[in-house]
Protein backbone atom coordinates (compact mmCIF):
# COMPACT_ATOMS: atom_id res chain seq x y z
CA UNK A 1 -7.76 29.58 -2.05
CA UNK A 2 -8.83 25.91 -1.61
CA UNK A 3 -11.89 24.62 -3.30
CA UNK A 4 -14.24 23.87 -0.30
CA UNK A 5 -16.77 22.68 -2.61
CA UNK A 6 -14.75 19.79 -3.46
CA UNK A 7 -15.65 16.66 -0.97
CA UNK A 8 -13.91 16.28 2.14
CA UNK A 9 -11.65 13.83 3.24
CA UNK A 10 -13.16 11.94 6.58
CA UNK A 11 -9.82 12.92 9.28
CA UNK A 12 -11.20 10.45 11.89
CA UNK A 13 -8.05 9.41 14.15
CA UNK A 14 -6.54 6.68 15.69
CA UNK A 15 -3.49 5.44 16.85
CA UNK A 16 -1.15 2.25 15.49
CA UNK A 17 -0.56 0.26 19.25
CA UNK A 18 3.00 -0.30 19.79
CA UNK A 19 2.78 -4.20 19.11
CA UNK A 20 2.25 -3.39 15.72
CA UNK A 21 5.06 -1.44 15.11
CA UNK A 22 6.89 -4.27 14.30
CA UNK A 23 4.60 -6.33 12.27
CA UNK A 24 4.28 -2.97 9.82
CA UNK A 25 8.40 -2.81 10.06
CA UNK A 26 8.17 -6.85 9.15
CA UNK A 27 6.31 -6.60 5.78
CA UNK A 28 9.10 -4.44 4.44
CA UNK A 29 10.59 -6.94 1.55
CA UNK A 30 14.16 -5.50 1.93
CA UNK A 31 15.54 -6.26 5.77
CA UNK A 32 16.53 -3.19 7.01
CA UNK A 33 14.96 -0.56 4.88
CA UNK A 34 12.78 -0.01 7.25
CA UNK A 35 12.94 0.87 11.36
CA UNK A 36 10.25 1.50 14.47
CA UNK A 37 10.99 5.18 13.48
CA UNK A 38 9.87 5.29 10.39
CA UNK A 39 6.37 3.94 10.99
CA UNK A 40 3.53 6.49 11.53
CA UNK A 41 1.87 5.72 14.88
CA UNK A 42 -0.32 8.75 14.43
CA UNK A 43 -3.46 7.61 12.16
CA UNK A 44 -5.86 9.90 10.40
CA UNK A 45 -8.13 8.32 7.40
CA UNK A 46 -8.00 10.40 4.32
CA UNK A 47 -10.44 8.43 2.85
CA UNK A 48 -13.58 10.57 1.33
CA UNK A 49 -15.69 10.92 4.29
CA UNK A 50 -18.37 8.27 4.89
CA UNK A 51 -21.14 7.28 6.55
CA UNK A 52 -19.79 4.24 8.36
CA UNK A 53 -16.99 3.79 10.82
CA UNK A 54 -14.46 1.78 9.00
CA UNK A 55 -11.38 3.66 8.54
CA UNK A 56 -7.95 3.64 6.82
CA UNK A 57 -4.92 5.30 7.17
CA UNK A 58 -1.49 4.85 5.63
CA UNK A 59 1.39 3.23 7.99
CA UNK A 60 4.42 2.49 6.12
CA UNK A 61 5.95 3.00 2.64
CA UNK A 62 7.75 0.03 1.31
CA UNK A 63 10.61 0.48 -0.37
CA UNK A 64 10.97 -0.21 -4.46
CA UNK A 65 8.76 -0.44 -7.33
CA UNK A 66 5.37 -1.80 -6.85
CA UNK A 67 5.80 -2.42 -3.00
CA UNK A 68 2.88 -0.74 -2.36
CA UNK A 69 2.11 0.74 1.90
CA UNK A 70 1.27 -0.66 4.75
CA UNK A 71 -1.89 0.13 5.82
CA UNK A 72 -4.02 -0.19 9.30
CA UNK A 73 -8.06 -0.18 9.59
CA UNK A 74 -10.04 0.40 12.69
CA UNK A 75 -13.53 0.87 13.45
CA UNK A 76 -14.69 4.21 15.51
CA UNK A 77 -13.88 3.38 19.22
CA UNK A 78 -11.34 0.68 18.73
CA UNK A 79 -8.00 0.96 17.92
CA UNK A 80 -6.23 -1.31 14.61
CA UNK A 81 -5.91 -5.04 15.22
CA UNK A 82 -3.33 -5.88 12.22
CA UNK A 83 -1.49 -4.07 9.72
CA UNK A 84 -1.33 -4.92 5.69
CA UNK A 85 0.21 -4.32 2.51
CA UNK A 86 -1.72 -2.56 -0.23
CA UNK A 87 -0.98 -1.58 -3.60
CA UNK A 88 -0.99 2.13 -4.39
CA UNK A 89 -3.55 4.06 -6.44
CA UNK A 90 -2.48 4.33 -9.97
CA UNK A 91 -4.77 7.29 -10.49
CA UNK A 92 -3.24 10.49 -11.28
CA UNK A 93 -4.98 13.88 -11.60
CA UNK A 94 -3.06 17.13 -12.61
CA UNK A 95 -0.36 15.36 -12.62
CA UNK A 96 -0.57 14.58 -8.82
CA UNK A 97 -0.60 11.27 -8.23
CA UNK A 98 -3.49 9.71 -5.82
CA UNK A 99 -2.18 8.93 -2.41
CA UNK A 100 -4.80 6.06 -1.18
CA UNK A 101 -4.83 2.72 -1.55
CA UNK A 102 -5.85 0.51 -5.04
CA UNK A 103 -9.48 -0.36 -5.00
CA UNK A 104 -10.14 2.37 -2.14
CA UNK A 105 -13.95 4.06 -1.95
CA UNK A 106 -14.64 7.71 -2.59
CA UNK A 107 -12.86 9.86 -4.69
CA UNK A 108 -8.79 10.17 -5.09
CA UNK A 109 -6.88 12.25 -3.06
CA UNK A 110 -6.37 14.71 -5.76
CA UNK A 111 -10.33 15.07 -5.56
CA UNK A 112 -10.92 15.96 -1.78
CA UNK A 113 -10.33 18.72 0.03
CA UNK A 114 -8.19 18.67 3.24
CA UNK A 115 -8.90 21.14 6.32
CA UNK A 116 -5.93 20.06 8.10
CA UNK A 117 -3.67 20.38 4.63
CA UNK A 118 -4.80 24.04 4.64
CA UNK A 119 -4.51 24.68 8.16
CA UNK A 120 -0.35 23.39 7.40
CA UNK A 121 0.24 26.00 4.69
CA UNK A 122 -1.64 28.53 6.37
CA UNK A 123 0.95 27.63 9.54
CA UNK A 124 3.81 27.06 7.07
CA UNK A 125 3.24 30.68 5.55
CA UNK A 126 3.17 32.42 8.82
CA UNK A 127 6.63 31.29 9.01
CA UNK A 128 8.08 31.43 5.57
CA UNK A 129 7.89 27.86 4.53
């Protein structure tokens, strides 16, 4: 059973506009690595939930070492303007590593609980995944 005590993460939503697609697919270093498919269009900030409406949500994973993710940010109402590369969290908890961004507000991944992440296993259980 989940710890619903711990904080929350904030699961405002967005979506990445299709004339971004491509700038996210650009800032992959290795040409190729990378395709329109692989980007996630459909945003949700996992960020600890806050009182303001700036919000995050992951985009792209670069591939290699110490690429870091692409990354979009919006404000409630709006949807992101631009896309950018940020390096990963290097905090680890239980041996899970965070999944945010370096330098990112609130606690780590690791920390919050996730509604939607529970609603998934409770789904993936009903089926025998």
């Amino acid at each position: 059973m989940p710890d619903t005590d711990q904080p929350q993460v904030c699961g405002r939503r967005s979506f990445l506009p299709a004339a971004l697609v491509p700038a996210a697919v650009a800032l992959e270093p290795h040409p190729g690595r990378a395709s329109a498919a692989d980007v996630e269009r459909d945003l949700r900030c996992t960020l600890q939930a806050h009182g303001d409406d700036d919000h995050q949500a992951f985009v792209l994973d670069l591939d290699g070492p110490d690429t870091g993710a692409v990354w979009a940010s919006w404000c409630d109402g709006t949807v992101p303007a631009q896309v950018r590369v940020l390096p990963p969290c290097p905090a680890v908890g239980g041996g899970e590593p965070c999944m945010e961004y370096a330098g990112h507000r609130g606690g780590h991944s690791f920390e919050l609980h996730d509604p939607l992440a529970d609603r998934s296993r409770a789904i993936g259980g009903a089926y025998g995944t």
